[in-house]
C-alpha atoms as a PDB file:
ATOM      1  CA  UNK A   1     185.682   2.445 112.960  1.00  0.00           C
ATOM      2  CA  UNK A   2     186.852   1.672 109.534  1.00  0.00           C
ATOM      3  CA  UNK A   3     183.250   0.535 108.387  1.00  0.00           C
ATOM      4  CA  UNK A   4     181.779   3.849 109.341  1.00  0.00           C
ATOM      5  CA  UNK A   5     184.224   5.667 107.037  1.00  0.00           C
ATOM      6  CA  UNK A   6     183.788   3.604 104.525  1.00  0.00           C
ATOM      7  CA  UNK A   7     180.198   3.667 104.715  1.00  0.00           C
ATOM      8  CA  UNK A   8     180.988   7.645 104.832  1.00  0.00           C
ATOM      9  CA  UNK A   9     183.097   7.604 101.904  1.00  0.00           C
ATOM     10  CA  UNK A  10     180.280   5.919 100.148  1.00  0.00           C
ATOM     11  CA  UNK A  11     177.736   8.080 101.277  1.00  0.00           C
ATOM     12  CA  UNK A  12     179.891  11.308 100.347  1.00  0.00           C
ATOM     13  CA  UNK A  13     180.292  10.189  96.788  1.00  0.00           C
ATOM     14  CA  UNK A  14     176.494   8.878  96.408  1.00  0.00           C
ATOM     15  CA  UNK A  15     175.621  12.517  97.327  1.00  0.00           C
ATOM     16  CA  UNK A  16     178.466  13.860  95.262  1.00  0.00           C
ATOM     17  CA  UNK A  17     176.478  11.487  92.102  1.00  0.00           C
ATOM     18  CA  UNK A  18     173.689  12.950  92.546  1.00  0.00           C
ATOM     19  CA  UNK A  19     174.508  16.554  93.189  1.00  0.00           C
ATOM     20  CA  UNK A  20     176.428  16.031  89.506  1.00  0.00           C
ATOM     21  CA  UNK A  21     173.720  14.314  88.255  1.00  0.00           C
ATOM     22  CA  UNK A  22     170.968  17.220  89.264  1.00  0.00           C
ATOM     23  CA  UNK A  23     173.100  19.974  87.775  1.00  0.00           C
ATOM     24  CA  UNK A  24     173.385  17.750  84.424  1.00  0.00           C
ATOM     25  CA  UNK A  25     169.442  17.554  84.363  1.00  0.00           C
ATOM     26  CA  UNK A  26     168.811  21.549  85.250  1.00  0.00           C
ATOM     27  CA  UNK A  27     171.154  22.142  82.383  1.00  0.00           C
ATOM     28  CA  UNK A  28     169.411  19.942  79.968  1.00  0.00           C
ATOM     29  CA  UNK A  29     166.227  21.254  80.890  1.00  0.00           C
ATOM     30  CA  UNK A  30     167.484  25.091  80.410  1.00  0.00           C
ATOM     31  CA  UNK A  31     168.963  24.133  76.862  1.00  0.00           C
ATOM     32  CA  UNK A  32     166.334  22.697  76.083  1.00  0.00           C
ATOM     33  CA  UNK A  33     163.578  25.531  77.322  1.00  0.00           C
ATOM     34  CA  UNK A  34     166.210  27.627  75.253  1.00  0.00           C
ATOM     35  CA  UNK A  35     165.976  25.902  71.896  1.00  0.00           C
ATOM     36  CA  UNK A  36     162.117  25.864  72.436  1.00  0.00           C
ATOM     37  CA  UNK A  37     162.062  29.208  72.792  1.00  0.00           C
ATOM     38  CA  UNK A  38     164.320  29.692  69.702  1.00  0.00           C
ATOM     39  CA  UNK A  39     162.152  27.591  67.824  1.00  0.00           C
ATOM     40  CA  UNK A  40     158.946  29.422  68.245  1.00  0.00           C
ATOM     41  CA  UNK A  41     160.530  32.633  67.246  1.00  0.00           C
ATOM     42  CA  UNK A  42     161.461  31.306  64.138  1.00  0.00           C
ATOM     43  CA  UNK A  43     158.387  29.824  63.210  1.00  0.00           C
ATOM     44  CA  UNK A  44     156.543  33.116  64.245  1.00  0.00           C
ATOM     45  CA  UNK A  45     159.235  34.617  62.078  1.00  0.00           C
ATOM     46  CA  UNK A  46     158.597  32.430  59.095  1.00  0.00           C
ATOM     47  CA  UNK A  47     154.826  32.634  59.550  1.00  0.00           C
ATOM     48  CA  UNK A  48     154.539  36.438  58.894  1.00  0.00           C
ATOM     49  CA  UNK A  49     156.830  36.150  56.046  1.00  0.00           C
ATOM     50  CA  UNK A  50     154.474  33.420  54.650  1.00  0.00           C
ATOM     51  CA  UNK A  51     151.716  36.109  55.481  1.00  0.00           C
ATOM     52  CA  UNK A  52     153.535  38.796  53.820  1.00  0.00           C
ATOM     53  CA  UNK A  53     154.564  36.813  50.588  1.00  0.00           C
ATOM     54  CA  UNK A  54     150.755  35.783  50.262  1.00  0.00           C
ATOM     55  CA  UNK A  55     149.611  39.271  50.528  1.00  0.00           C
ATOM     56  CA  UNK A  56     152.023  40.352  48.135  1.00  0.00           C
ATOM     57  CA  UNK A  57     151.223  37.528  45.499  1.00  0.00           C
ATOM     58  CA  UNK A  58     147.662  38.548  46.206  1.00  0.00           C
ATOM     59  CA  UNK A  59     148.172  42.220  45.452  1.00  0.00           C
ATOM     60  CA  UNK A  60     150.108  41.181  41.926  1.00  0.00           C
ATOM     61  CA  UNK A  61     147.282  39.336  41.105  1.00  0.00           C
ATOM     62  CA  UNK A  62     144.903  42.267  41.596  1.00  0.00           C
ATOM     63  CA  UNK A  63     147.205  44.506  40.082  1.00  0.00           C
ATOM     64  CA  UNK A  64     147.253  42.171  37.182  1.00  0.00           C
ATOM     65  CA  UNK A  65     143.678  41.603  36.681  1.00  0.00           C
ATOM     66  CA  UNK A  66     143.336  45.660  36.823  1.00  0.00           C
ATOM     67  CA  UNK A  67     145.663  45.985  34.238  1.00  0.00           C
ATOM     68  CA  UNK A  68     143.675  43.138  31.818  1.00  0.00           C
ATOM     69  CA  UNK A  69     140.381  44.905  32.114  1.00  0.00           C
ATOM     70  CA  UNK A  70     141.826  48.516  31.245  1.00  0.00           C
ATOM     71  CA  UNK A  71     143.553  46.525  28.473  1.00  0.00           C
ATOM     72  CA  UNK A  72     140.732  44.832  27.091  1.00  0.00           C
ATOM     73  CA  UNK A  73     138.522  47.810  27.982  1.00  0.00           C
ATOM     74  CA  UNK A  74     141.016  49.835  25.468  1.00  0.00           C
ATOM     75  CA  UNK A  75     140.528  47.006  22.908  1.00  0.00           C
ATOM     76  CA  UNK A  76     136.698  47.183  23.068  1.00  0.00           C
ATOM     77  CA  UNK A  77     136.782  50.825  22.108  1.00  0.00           C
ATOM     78  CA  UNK A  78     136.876  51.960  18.499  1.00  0.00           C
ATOM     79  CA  UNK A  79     140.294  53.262  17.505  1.00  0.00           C
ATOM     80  CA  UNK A  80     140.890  56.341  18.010  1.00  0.00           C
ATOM     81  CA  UNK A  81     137.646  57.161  20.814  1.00  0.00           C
ATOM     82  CA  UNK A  82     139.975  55.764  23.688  1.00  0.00           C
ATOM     83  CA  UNK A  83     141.697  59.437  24.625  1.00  0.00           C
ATOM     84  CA  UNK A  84     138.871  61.087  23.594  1.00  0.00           C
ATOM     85  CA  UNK A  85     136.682  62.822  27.059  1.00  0.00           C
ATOM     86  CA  UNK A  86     133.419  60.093  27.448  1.00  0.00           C
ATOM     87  CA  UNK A  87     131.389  63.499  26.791  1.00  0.00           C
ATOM     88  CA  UNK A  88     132.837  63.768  23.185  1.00  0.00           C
ATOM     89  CA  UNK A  89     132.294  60.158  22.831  1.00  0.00           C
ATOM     90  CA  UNK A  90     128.094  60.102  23.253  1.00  0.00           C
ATOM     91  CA  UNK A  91     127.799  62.871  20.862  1.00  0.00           C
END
């Protein structure tokens, strides 16, 4: 009789090891499906503000090379012709 409790007792706190051990896993496995998660929102997050800041460095850039031409189109005029109507300026 005393070996079959033991062997009970043992039994009991196998199961109990491994009941403990399963709920350690499952939460592991949920932190860890969390901080994935996390992760790929703030890579999506710092992907479109890559996107944006490259859109924005490309719309300075056009801005910039507008602004050059009318400057140097200004320069290429005589002085003095540049506010005058381009109907003034062929006669």
């Amino acid at each position: 009789m005393e070996f079959s409790m033991v062997y009970t007792v043992f039994a009991l706190s196998g199961l109990a090891v491994i009941l403990i051990s399963f709920l350690v896993i499952a939460k592991t496995v949920n932190n860890i499906g969390i901080s994935l998660l996390r992760m790929e929102y703030l890579l999506k997050r710092e992907l479109e503000l890559v996107k944006e800041r490259e859109r924005i460095k490309a719309e300075i850039l056009k801005q910039q090379k507008t602004e050059e031409e009318r400057r140097r189109r200004m320069e290429d005029e005589p002085e003095g012709m540049g506010n005058l109507p381009s109907s003034v300026k062929k006669g």
